[in-house]
N, C-alpha and C. Protein backbone atom coordinates (compact mmCIF):
# COMPACT_ATOMS: atom_id res chain seq x y z
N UNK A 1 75.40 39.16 31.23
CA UNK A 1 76.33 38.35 30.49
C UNK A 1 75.66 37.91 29.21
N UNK A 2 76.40 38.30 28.13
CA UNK A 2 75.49 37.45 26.74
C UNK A 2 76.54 35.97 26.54
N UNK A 3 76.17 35.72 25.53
CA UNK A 3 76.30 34.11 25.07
C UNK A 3 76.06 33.97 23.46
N UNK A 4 76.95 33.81 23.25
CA UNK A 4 76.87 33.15 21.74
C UNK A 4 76.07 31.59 21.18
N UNK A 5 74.76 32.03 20.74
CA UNK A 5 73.82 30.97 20.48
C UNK A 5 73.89 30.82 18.98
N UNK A 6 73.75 29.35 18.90
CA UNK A 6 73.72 28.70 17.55
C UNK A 6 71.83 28.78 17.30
N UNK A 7 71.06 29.57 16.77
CA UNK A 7 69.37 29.38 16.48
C UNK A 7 69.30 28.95 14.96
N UNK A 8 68.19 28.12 14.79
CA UNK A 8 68.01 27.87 13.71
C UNK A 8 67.89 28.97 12.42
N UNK A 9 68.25 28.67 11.06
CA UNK A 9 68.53 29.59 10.55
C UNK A 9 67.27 30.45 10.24
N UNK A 10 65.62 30.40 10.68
CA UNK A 10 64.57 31.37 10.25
C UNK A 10 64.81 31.87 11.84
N UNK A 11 65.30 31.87 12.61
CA UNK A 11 64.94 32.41 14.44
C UNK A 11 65.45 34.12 14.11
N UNK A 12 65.48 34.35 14.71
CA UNK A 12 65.88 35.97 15.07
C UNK A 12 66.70 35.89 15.89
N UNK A 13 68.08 36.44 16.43
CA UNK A 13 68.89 36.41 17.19
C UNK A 13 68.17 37.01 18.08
N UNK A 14 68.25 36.66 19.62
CA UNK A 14 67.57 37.68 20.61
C UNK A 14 68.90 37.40 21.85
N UNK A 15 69.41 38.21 22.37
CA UNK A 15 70.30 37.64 23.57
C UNK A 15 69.77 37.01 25.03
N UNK A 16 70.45 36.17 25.19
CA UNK A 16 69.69 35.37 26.36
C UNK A 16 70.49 36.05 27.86
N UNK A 17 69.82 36.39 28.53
CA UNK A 17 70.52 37.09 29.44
C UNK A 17 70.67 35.66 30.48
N UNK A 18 71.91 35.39 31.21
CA UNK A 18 71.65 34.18 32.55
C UNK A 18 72.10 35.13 33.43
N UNK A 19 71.53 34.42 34.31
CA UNK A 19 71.88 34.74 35.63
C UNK A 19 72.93 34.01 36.64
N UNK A 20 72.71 33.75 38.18
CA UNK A 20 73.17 33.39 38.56
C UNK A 20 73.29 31.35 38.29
N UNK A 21 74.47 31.49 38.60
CA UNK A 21 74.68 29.70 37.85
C UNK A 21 73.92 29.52 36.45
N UNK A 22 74.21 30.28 35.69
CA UNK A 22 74.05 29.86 34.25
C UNK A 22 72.65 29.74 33.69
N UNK A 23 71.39 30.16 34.64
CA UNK A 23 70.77 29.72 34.29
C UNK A 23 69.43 31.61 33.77
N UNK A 24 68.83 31.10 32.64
CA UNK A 24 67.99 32.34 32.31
C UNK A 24 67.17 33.27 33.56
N UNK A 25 67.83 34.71 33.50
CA UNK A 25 67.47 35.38 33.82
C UNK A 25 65.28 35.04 34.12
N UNK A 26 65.01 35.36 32.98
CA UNK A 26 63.27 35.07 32.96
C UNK A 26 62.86 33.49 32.97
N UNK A 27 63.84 32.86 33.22
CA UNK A 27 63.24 31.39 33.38
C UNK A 27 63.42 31.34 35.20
N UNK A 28 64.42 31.86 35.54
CA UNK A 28 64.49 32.04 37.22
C UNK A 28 63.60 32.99 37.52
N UNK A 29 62.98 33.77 37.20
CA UNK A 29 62.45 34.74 37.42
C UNK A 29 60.80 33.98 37.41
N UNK A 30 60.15 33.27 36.45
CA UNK A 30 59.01 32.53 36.08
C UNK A 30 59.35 31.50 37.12
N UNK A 31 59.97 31.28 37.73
CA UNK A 31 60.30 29.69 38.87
C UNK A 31 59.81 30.43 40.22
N UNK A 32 60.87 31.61 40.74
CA UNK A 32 59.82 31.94 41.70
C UNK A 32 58.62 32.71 41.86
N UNK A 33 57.82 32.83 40.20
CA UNK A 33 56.53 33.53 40.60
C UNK A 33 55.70 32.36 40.70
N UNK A 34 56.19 31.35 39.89
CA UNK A 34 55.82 29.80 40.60
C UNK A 34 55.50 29.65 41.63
N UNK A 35 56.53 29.78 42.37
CA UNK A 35 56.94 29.43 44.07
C UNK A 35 55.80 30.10 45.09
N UNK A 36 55.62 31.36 44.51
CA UNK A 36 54.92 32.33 45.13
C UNK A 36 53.37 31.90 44.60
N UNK A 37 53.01 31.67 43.78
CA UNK A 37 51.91 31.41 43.35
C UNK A 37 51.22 30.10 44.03
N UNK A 38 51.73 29.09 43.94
CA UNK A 38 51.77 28.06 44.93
C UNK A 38 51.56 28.30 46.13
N UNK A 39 52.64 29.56 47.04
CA UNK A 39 52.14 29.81 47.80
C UNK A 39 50.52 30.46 48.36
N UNK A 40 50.45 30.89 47.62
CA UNK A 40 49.10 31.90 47.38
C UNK A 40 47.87 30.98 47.70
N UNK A 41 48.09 29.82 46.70
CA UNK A 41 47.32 28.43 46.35
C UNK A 41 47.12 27.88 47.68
N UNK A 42 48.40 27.83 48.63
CA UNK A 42 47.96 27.30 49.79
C UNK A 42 47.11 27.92 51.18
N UNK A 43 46.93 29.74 50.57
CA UNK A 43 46.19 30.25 51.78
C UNK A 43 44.99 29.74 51.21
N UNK A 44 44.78 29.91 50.02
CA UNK A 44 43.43 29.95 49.28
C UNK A 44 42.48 28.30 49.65
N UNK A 45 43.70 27.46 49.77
CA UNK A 45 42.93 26.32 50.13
C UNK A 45 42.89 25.89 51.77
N UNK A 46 43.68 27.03 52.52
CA UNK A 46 43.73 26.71 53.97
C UNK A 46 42.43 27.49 54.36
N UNK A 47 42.06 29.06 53.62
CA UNK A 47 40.66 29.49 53.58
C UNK A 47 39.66 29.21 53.64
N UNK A 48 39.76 28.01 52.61
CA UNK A 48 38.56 27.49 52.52
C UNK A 48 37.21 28.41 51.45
N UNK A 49 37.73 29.78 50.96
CA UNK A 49 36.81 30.53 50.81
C UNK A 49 36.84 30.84 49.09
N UNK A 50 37.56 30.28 48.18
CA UNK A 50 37.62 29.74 46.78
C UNK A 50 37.22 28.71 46.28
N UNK A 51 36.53 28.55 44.83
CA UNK A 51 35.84 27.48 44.35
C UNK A 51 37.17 26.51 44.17
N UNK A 52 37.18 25.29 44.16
CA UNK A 52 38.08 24.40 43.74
C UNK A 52 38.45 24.84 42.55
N UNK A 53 37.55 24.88 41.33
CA UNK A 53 38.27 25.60 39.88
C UNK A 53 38.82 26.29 39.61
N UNK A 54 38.60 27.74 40.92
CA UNK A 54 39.71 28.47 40.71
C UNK A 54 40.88 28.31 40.92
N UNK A 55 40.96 27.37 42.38
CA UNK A 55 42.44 27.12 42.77
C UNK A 55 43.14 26.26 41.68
N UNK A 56 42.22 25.27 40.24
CA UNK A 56 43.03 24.18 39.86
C UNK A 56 43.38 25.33 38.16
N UNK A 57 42.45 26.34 38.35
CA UNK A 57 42.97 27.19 37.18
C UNK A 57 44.37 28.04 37.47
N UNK A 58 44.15 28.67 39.08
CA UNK A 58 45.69 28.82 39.62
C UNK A 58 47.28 28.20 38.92
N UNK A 59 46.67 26.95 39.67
CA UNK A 59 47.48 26.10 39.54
C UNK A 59 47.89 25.87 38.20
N UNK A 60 47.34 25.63 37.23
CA UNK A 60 47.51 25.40 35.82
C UNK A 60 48.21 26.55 35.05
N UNK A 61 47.53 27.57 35.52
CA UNK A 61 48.17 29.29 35.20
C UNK A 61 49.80 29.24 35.49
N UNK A 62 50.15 28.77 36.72
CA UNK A 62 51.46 29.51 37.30
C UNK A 62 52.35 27.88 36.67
N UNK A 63 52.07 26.97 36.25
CA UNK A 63 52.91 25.31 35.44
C UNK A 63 52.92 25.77 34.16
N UNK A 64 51.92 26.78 33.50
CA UNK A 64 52.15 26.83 32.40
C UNK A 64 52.91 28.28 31.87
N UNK A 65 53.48 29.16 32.93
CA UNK A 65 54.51 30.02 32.68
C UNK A 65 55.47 29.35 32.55
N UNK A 66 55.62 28.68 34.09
CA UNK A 66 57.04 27.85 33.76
C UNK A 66 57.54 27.49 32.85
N UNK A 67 56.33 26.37 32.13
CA UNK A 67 56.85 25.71 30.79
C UNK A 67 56.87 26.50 29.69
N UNK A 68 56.49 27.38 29.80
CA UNK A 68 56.30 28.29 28.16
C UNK A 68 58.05 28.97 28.92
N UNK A 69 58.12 29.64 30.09
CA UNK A 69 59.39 29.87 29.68
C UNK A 69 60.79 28.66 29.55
N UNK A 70 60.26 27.70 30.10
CA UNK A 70 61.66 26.40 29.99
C UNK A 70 61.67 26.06 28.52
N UNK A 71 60.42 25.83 27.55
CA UNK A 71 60.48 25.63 26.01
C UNK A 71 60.71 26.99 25.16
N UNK A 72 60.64 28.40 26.24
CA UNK A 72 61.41 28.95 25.05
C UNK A 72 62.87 29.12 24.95
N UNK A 73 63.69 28.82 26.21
CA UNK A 73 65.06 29.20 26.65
C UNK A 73 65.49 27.80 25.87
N UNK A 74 65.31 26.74 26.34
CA UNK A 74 65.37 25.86 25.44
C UNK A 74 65.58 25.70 23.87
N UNK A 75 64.77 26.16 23.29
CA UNK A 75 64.82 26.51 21.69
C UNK A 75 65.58 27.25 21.49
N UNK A 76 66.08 28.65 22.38
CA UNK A 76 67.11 29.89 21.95
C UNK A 76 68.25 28.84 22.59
N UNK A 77 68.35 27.92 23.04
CA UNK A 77 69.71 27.14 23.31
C UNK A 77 69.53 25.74 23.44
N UNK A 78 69.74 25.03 22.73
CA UNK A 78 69.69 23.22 23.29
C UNK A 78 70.51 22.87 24.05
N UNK A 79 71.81 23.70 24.00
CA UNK A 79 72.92 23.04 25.25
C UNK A 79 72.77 23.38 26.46
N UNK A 80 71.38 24.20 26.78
CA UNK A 80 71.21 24.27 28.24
C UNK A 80 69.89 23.40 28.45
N UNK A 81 69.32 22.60 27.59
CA UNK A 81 68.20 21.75 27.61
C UNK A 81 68.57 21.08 29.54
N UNK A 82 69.24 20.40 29.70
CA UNK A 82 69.57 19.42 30.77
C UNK A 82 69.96 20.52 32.13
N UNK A 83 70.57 21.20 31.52
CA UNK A 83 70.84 22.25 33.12
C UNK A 83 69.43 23.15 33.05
N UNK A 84 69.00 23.59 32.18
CA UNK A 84 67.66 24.42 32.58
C UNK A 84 66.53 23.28 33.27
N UNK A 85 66.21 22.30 32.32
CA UNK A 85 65.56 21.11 33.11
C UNK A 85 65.70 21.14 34.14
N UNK A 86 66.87 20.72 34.65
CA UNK A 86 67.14 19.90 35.89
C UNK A 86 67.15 21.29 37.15
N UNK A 87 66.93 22.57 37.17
CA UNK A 87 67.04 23.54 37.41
C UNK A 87 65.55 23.67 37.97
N UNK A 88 64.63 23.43 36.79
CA UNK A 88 63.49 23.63 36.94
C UNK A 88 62.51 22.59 38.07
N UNK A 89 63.26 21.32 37.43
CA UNK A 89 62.87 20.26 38.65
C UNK A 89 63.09 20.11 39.89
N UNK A 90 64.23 20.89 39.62
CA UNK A 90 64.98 20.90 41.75
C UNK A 90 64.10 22.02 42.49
N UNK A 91 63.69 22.89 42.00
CA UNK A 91 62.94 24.46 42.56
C UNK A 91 61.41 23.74 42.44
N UNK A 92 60.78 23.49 41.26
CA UNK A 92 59.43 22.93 41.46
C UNK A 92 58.72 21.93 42.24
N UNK A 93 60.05 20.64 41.85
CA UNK A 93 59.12 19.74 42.55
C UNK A 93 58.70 19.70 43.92
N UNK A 94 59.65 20.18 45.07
CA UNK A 94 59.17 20.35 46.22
C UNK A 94 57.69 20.58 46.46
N UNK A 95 57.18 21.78 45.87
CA UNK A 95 55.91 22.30 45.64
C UNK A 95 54.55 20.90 45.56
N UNK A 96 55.18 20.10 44.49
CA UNK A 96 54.09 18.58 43.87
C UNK A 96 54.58 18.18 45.08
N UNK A 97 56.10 17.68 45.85
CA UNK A 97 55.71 16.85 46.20
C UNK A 97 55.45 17.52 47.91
N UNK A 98 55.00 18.23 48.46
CA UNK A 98 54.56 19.01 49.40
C UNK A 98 52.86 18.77 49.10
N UNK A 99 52.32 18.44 48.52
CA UNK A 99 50.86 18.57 47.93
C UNK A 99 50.32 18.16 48.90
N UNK A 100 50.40 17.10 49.18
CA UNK A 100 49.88 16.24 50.29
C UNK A 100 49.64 16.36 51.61
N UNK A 101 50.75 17.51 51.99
CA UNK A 101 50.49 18.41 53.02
C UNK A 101 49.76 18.98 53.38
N UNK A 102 49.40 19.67 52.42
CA UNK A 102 48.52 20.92 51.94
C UNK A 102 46.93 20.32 52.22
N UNK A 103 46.84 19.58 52.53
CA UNK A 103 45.06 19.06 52.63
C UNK A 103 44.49 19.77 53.98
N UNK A 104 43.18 20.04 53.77
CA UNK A 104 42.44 20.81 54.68
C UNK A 104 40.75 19.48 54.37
N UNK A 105 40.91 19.14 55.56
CA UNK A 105 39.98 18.24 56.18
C UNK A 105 38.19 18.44 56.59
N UNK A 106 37.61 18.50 56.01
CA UNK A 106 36.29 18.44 56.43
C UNK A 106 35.46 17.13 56.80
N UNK A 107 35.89 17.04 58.21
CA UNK A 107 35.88 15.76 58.37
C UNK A 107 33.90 15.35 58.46
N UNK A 108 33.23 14.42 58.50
CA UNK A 108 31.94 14.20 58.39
C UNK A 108 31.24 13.98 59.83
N UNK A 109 31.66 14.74 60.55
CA UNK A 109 30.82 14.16 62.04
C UNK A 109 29.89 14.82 62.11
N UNK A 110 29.35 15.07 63.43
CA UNK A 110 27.53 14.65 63.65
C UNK A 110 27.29 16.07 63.22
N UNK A 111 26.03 16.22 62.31
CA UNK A 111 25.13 17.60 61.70
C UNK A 111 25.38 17.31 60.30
N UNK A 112 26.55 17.04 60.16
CA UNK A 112 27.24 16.93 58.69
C UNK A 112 26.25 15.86 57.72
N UNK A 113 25.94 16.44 56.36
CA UNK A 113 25.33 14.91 55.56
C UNK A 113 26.23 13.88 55.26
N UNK A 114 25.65 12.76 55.67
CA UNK A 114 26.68 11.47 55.51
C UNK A 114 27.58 11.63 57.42
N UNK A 115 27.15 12.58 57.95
CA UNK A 115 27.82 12.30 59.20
C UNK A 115 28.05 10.77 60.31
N UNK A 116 29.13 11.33 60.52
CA UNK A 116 29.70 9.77 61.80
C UNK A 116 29.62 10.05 63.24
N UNK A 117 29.02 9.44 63.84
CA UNK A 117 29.61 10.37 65.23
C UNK A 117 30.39 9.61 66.19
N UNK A 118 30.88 9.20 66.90
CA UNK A 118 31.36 8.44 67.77
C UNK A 118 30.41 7.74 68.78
N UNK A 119 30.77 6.34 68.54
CA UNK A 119 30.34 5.19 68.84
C UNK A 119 29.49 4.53 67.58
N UNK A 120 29.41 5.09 66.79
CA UNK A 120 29.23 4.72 64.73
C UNK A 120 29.85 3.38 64.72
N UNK A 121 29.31 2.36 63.85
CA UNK A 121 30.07 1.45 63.59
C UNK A 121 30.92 1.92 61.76
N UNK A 122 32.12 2.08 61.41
CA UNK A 122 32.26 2.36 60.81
C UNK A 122 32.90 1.30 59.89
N UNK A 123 32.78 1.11 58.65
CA UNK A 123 33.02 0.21 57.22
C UNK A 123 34.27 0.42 56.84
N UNK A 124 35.42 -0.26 56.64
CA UNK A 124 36.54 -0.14 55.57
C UNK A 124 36.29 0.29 53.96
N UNK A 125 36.94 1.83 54.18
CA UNK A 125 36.71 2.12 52.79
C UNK A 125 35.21 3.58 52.81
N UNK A 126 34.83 3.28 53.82
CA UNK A 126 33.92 4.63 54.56
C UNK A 126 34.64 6.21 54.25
N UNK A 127 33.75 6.68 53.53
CA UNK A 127 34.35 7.98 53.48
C UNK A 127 34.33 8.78 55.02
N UNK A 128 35.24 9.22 55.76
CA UNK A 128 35.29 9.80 56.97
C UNK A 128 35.78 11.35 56.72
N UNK A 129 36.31 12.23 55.51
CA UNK A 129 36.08 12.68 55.18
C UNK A 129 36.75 13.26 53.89
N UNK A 130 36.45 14.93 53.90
CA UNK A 130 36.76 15.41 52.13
C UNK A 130 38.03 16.42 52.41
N UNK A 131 38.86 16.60 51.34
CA UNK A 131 40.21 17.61 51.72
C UNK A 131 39.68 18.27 50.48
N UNK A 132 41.14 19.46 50.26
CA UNK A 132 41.06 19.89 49.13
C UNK A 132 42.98 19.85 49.08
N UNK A 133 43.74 20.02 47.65
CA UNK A 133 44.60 19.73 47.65
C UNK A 133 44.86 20.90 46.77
N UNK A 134 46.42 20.99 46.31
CA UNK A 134 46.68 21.67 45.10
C UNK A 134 46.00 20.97 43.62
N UNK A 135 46.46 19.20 44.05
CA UNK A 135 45.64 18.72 42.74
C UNK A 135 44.53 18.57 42.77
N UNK A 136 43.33 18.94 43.95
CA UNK A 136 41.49 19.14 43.99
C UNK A 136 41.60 18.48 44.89
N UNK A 137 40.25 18.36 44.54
CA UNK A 137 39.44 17.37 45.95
C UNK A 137 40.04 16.10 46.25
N UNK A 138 40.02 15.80 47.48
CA UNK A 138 40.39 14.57 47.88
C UNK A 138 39.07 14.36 48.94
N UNK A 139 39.19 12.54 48.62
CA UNK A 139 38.54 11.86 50.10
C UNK A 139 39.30 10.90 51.15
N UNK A 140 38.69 11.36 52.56
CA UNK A 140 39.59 10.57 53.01
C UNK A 140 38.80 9.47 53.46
N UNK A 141 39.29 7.91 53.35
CA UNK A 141 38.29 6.77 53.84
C UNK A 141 39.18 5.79 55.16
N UNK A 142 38.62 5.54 55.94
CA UNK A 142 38.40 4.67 56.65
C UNK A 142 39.22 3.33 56.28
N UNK A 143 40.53 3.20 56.91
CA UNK A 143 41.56 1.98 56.18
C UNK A 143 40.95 0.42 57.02
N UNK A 144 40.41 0.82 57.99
CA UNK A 144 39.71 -0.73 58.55
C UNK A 144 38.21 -0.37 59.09
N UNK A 145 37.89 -1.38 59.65
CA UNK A 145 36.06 -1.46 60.11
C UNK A 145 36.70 -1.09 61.70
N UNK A 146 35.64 -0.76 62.36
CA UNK A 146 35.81 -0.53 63.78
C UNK A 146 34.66 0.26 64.37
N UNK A 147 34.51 0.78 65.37
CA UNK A 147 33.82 1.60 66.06
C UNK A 147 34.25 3.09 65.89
N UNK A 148 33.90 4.30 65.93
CA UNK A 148 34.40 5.54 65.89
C UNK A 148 34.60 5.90 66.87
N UNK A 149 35.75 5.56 67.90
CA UNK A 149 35.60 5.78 69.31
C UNK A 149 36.20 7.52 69.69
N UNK A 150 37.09 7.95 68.66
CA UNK A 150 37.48 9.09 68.64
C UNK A 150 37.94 10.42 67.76
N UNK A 151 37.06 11.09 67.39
CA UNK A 151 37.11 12.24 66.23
C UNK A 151 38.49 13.13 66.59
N UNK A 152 39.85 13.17 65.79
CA UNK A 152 40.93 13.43 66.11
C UNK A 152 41.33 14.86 65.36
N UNK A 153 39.65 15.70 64.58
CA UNK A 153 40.56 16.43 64.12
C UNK A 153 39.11 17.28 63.78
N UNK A 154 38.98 18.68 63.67
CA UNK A 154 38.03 19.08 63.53
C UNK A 154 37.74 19.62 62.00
N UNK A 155 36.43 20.67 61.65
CA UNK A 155 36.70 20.49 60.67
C UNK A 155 37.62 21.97 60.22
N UNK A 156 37.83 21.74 58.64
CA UNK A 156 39.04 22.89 58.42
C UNK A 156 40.11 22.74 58.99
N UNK A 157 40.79 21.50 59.98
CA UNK A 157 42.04 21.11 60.25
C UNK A 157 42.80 21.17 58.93
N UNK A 158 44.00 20.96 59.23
CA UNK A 158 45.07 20.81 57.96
C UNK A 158 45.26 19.65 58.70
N UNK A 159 45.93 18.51 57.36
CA UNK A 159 46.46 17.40 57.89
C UNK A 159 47.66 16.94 57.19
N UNK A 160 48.62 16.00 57.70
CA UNK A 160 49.44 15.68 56.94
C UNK A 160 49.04 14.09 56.28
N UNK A 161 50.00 13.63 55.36
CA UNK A 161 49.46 12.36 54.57
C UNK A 161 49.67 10.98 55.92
N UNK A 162 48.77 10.68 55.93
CA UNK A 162 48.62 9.80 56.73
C UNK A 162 48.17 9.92 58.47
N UNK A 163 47.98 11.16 58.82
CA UNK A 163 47.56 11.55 59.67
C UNK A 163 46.17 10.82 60.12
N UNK A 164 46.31 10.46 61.18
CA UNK A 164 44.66 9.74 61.38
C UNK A 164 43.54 10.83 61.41
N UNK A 165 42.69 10.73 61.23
CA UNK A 165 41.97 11.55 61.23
C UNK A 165 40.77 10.94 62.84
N UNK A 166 40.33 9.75 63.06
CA UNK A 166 39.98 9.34 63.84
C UNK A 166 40.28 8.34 64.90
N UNK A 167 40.62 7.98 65.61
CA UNK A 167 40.20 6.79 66.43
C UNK A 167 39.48 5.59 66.06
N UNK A 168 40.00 4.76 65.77
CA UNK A 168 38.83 3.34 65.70
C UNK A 168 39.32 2.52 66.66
N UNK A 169 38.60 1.87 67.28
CA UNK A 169 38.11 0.40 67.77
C UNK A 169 38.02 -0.83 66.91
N UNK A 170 38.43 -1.89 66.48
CA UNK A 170 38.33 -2.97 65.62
C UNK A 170 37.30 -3.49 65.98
N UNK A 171 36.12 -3.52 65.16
CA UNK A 171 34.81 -4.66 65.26
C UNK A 171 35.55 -5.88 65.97
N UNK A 172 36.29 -6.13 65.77
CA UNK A 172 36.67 -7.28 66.25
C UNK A 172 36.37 -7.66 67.74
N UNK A 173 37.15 -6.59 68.23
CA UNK A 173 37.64 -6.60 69.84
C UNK A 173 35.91 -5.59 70.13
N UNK A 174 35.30 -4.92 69.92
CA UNK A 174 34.34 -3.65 70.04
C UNK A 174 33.35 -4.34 70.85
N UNK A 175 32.78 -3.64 71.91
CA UNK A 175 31.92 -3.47 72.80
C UNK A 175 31.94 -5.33 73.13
């Protein structure tokens, strides 16, 4: 389907091909190599067997097709500014906000440097352990003081956000 575009008067006419629901052929097309790329991102960090830089150069690689194609469909049309947008946000964001999911746990117990082992008295705010994410490294800490009465997850688990990672005992109530 072509479309009659108003471009500024130095542009070059080029025809914008859409697709289904109105929206650019190569801008849908750049959304799910997105999708897929992301996916990719998540064996690579469930692996374990990639530098963090590569996965955050990944990552940066497959956000910045997107946007190079949403700012050029954009410029060959302003009246699809808000439907290409909003197009782009409904298909992507899942991905950001899925991130959190995506963590793979190296938790710090016994052999480990900085290791905990159970029956540890452990500190609020204690690193208990390290993830990796789509957006990098993460740590995970210790939300109260207590005893380490139970290691709930080994290492290279996947976890979800808020997932305990251990067992505590409250100093309080402890031995």
């Amino acid at each position: 389907m072509r479309t009659n575009l108003k471009l500024p008067l130095n542009a070059e006419p080029r025809p914008l091909q859409l697709g289904a629901a109105g929206i650019p052929a190569r801008l849908a097309a750049a959304v799910e190599n997105f999708k897929s790329a992301m996916l990719a991102v998540d064996r690579l960090i469930i692996d374990a067997a990639t530098a963090d830089a590569e996965i955050q150069n990944r990552v940066s690689e497959a956000c910045a097709s997107v946007t190079d194609q949403l700012r050029e469909h954009i410029e060959l049309d302003r009246s699809l500014e808000h439907h290409v947008g909003a197009f782009v946000f409904r298909e992507t964001y899942p991905y950001f906000g899925y991130l959190a999911l995506r963590v793979v746990v190296f938790a710090l117990q016994a052999g480990s440097p900085g290791d905990i082992a159970e029956g540890d008295d452990v500190k609020a705010a204690v690193l208990v352990g390290e993830g990796m994410s789509r957006l990098g490294p993460r740590e995970v800490t210790a939300t109260y003081p207590g005893v380490l009465a139970e290691w709930l997850v080994i290492d290279g688990d996947r976890v979800a956000p808020g997932q305990p990672l251990v067992r505590l005992h409250s100093l309080a109530g402890a031995r």
